[in-house]
Protein backbone atom coordinates (compact mmCIF):
# COMPACT_ATOMS: atom_id res chain seq x y z
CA UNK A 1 97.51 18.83 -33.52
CA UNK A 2 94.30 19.77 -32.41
CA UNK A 3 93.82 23.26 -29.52
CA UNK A 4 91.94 20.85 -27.01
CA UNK A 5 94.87 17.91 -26.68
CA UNK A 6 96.49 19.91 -24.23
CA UNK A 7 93.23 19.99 -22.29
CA UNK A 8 93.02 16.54 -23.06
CA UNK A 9 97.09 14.99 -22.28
CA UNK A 10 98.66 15.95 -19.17
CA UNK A 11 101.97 14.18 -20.64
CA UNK A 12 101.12 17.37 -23.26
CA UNK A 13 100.95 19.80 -20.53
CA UNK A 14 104.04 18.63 -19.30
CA UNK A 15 106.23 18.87 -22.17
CA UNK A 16 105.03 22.23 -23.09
CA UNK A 17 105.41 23.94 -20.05
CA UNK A 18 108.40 25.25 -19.49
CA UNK A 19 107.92 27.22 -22.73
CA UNK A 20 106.59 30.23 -20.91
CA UNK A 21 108.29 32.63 -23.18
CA UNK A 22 104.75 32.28 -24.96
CA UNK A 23 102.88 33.92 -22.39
CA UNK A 24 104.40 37.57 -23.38
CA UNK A 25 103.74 36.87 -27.32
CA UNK A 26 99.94 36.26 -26.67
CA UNK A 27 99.44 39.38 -24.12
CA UNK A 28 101.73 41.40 -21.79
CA UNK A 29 101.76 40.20 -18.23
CA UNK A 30 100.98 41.90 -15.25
CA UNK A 31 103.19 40.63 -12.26
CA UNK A 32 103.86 41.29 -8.72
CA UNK A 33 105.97 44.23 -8.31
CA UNK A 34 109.78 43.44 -7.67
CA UNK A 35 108.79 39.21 -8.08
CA UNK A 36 108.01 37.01 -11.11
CA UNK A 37 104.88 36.16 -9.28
CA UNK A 38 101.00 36.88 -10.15
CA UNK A 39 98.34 36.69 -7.59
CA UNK A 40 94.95 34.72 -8.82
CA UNK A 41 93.47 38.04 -9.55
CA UNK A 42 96.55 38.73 -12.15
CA UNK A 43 96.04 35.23 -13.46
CA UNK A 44 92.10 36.29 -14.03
CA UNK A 45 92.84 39.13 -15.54
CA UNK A 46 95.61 38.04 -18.06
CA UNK A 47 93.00 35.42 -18.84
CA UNK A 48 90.14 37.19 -19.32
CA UNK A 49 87.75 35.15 -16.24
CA UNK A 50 86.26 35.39 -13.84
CA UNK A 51 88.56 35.19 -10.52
CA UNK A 52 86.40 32.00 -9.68
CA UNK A 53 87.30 30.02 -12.84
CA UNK A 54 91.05 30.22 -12.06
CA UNK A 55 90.37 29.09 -8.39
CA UNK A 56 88.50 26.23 -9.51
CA UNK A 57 91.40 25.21 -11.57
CA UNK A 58 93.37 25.15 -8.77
CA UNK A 59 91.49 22.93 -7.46
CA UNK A 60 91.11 20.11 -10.04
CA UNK A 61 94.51 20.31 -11.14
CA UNK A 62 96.42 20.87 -7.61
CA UNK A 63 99.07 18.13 -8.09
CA UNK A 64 100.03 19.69 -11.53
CA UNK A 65 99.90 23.28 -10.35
CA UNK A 66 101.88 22.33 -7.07
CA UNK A 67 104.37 21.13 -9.63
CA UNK A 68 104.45 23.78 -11.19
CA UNK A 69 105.40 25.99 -8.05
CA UNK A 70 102.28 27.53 -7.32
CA UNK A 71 102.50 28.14 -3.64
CA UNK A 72 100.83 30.70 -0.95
CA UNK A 73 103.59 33.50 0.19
CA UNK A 74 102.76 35.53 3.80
CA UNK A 75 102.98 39.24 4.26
CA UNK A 76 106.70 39.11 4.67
CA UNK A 77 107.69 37.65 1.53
CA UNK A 78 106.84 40.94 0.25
CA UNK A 79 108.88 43.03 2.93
CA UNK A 80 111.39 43.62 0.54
CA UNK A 81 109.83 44.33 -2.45
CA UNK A 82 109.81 47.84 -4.34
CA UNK A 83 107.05 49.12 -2.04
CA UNK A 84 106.32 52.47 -1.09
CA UNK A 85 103.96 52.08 1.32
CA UNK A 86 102.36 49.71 3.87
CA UNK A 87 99.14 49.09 5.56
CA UNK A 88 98.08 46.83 8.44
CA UNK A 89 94.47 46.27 9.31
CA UNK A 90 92.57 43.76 10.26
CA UNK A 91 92.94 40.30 8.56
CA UNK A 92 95.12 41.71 5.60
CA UNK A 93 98.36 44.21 5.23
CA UNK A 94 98.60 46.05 1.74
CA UNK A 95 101.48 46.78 0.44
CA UNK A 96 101.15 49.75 -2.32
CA UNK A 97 104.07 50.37 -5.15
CA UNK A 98 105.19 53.39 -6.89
CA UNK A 99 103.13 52.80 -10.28
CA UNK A 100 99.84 53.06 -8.40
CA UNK A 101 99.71 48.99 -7.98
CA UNK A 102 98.25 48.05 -4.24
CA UNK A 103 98.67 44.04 -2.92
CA UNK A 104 96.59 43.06 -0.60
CA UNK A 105 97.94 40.43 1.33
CA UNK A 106 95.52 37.78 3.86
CA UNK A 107 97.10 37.26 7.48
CA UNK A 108 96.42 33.30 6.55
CA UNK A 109 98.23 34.10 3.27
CA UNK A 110 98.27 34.95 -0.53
CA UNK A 111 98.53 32.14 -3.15
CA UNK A 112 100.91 32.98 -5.86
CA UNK A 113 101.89 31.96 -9.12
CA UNK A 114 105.14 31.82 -11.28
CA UNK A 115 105.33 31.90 -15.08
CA UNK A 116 105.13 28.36 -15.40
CA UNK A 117 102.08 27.98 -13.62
CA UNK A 118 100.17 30.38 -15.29
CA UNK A 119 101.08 28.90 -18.48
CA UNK A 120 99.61 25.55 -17.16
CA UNK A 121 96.51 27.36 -16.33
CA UNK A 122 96.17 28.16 -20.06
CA UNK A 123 96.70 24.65 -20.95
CA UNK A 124 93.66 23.73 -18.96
CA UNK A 125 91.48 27.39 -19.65
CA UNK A 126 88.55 25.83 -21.69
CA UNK A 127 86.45 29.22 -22.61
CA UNK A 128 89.34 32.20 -22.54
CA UNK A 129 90.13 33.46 -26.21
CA UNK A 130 93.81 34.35 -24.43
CA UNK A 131 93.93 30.27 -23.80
CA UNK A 132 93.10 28.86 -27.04
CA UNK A 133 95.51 31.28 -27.86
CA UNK A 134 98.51 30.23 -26.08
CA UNK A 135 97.86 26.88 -26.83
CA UNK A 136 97.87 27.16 -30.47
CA UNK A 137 101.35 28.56 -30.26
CA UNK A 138 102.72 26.07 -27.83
CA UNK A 139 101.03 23.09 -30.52
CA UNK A 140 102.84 25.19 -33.39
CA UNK A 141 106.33 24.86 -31.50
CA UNK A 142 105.74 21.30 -30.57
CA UNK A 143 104.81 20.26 -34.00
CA UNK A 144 107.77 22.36 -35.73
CA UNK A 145 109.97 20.39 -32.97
CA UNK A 146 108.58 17.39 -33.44
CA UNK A 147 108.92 17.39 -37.66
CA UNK A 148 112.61 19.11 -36.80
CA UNK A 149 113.32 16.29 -34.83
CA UNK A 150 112.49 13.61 -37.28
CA UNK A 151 113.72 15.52 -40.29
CA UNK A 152 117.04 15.13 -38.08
CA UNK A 153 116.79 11.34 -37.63
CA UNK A 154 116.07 10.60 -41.65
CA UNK A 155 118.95 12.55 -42.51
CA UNK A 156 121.17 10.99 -39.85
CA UNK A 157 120.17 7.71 -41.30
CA UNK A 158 120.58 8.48 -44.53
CA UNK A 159 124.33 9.93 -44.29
CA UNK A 160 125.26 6.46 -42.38
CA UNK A 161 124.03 4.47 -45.03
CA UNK A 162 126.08 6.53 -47.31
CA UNK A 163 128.92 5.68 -45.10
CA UNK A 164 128.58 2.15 -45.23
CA UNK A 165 127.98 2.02 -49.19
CA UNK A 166 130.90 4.00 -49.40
CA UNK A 167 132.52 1.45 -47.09
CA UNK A 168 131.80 -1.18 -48.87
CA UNK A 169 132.54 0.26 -52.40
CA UNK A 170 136.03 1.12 -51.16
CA UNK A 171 136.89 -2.31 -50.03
CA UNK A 172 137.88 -1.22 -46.86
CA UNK A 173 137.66 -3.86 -44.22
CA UNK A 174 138.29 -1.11 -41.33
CA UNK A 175 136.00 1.56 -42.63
CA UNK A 176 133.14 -0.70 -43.10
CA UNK A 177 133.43 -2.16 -39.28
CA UNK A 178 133.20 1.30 -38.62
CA UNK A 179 130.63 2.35 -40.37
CA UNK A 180 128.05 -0.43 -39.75
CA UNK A 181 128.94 -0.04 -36.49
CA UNK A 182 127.86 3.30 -36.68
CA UNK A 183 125.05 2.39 -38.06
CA UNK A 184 123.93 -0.43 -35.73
CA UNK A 185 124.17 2.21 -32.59
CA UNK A 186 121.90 4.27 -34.39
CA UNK A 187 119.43 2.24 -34.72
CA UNK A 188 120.16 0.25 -31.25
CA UNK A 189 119.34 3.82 -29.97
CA UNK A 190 115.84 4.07 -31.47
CA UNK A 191 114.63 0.19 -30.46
CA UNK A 192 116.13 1.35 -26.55
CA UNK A 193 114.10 4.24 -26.74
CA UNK A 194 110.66 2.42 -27.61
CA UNK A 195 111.80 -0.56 -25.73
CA UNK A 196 112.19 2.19 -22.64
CA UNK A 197 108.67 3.49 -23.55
CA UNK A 198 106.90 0.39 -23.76
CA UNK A 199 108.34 -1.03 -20.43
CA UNK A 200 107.20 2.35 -18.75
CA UNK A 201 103.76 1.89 -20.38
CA UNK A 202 103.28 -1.86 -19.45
CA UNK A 203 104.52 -0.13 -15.47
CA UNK A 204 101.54 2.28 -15.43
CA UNK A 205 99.29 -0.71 -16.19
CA UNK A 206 100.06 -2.94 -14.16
CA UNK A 207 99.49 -0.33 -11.14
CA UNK A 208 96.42 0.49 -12.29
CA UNK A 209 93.19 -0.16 -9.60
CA UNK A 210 90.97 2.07 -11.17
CA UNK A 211 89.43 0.90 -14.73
CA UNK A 212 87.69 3.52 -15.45
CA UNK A 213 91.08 5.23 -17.01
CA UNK A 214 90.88 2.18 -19.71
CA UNK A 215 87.12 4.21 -20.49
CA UNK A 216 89.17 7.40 -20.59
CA UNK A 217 91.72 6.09 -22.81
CA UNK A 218 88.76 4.60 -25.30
CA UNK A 219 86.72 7.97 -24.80
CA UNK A 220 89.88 9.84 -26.03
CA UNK A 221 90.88 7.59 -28.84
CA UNK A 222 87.28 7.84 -30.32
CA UNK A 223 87.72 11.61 -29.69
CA UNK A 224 91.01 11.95 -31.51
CA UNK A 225 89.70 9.70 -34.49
CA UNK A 226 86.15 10.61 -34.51
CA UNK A 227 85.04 7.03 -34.42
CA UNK A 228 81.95 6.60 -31.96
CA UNK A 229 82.92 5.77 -28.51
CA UNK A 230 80.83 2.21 -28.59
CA UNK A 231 82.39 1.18 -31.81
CA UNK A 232 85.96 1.03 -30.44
CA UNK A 233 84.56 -0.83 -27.31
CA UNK A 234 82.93 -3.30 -29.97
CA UNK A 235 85.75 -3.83 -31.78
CA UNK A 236 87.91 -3.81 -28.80
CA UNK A 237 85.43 -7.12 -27.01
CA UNK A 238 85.68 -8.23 -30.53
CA UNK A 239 89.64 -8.72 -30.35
CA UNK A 240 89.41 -10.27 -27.41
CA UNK A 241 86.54 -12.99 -27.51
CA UNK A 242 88.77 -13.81 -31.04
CA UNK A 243 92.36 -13.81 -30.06
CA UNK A 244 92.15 -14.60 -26.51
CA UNK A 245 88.67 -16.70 -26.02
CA UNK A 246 87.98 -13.43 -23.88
CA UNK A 247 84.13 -13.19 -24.11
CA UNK A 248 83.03 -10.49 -21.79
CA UNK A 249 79.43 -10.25 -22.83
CA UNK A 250 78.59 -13.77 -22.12
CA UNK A 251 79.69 -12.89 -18.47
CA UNK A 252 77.63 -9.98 -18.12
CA UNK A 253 74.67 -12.15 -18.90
CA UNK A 254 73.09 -9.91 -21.40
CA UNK A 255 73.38 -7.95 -24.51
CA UNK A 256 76.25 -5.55 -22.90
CA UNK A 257 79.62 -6.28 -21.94
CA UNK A 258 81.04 -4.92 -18.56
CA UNK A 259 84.65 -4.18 -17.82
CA UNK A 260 84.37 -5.08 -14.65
CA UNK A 261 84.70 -8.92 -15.85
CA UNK A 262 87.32 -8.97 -16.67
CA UNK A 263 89.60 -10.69 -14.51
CA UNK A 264 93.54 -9.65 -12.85
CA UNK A 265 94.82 -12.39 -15.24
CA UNK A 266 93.55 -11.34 -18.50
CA UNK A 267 94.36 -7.75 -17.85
CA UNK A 268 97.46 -7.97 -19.86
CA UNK A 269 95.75 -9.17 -22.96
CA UNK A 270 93.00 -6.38 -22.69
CA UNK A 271 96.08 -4.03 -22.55
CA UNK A 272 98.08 -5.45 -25.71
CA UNK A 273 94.65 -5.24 -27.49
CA UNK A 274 94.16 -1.62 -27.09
CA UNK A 275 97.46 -0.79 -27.95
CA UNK A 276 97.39 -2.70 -31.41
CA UNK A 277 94.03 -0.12 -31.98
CA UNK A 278 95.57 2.62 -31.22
CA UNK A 279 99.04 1.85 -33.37
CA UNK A 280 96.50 0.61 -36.44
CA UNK A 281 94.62 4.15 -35.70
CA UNK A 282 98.06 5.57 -35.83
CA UNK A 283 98.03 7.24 -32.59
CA UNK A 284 100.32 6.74 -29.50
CA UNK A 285 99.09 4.29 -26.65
CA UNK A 286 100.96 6.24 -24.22
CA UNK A 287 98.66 9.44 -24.95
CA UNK A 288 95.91 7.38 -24.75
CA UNK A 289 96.34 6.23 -20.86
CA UNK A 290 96.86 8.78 -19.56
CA UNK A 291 95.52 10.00 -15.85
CA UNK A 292 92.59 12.08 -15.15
CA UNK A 293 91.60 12.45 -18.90
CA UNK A 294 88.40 14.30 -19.63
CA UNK A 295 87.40 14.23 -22.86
């Protein structure tokens, strides 16, 4: 996997984020004194950016980040806290801590976030060296669980089709029920599972208002296979003036087709056409469609 998917896949994000561990093995963090909490200033520092960078991240990626548990704590959250001394002035009370740390806290309030936010920022920190970090190692452990994982399912297969030659060579009517039936829930368990996938895939379509995340999905399958951007549209109009009498460019009246032709009934077919793409480009459709990609 490449660093920039998880800038790229939110459905990446969200699978690697509660592996926060990763945070300490890149650099030590700096938290809020008593808490597991690190103001936006922490988050800047850890990061190596500017204060404004993270705040701006916050504010393009607010639904994930709320998620997350990034919230905004008031002066007395922090009552209780391993503080030795405390300040009130005007607009702001600071708290200051034994090791020389000082927290300055807003009357209207100090956003805060937990390990598993900050980790999300990383996923999304395009220029910090600490970022690409921390998302190499989170790739690394999702691509050493993801070959575990299948490594698992050949050799599960394989030992029940030893089971059911063995079945069958024994001449046992009882043992070979068993074992094909064995067998037959495994692999009933793997067609549920893409069965499960593809029916919460055809969901998300069907909702769709917005087109433009069809664009995103094309933009990001060209990116991930390094084919130009107008090629897969080509061979995507292609597909569908061929399979489906589809011809969009005829309706746009010129040389250039325009998604915005195509009509609520056909949607469907422009959906099952992209998918075949991406499963002949090898990738997964699901990563493709996803929401708010920038590529």
């Amino acid at each position: 996997m490449k660093n920039e998917e998880l800038l790229i896949s939110r459905e990446l994000r969200d699978k690697c984020a509660g592996r926060y561990e990763v945070l300490e093995k890149v650099k030590a963090l700096l938290l809020i004194p008593g808490t597991e909490l690190m103001t936006v200033k922490q988050v800047a520092e850890y990061y190596e950016v500017d204060k404004k960078v993270i705040e701006m991240i916050c504010i393009r990626h607010k639904d994930e980040l709320l998620n997350d548990g990034i919230t905004t704590c008031s002066y007395k959250d922090f009552l209780n806290q391993q503080s030795v001394g405390l300040e009130k002035m005007k607009g702001k009370v600071i708290f200051s801590f034994s090791d020389g740390e000082v927290l300055e806290v807003p009357n209207r309030g100090l956003k805060v976030f937990p390990r598993r936010a900050v980790l999300r920022v990383g996923m999304l920190l395009r220029d910090s060296e600490v970022a690409k970090e921390i998302r190499t190692q989170l790739l690394n452990i999702e691509e050493k669980t993801s070959s575990e994982t299948k490594v698992k399912d050949i050799n599960e297969e394989q030992k029940l089709m030893l089971e059911v030659g063995m079945a069958y060579a024994s001449g046992d009517t009882t043992a070979v029920m068993i074992a094909t039936t064995k067998m037959m829930d495994f692999k009933n368990r793997h067609i549920q599972k893409l069965e499960q996938d593809n029916r919460g895939l055809a969901g998300e379509i069907l909702e769709w208002k917005d087109r433009s995340k069809l664009n995103a999905g094309v933009r990001k399958l060209a990116a991930v296979t390094k084919i130009r951007f107008s090629e897969i549209w080509n061979e995507l109009y292609k597909n569908l003036q061929y399979k489906y009498s589809i011809n969009l460019k005829a309706r746009g009246n010129g040389n250039k087709p325009y998604i915005q032709h195509i009509k609520e009934n056909e949607w469907d077919k422009v959906i099952k056409s992209f998918c075949a793409m991406c499963e002949a480009y090898g990738q997964s459709p699901s990563e493709m469609f996803q929401q708010k990609l920038k590529v």
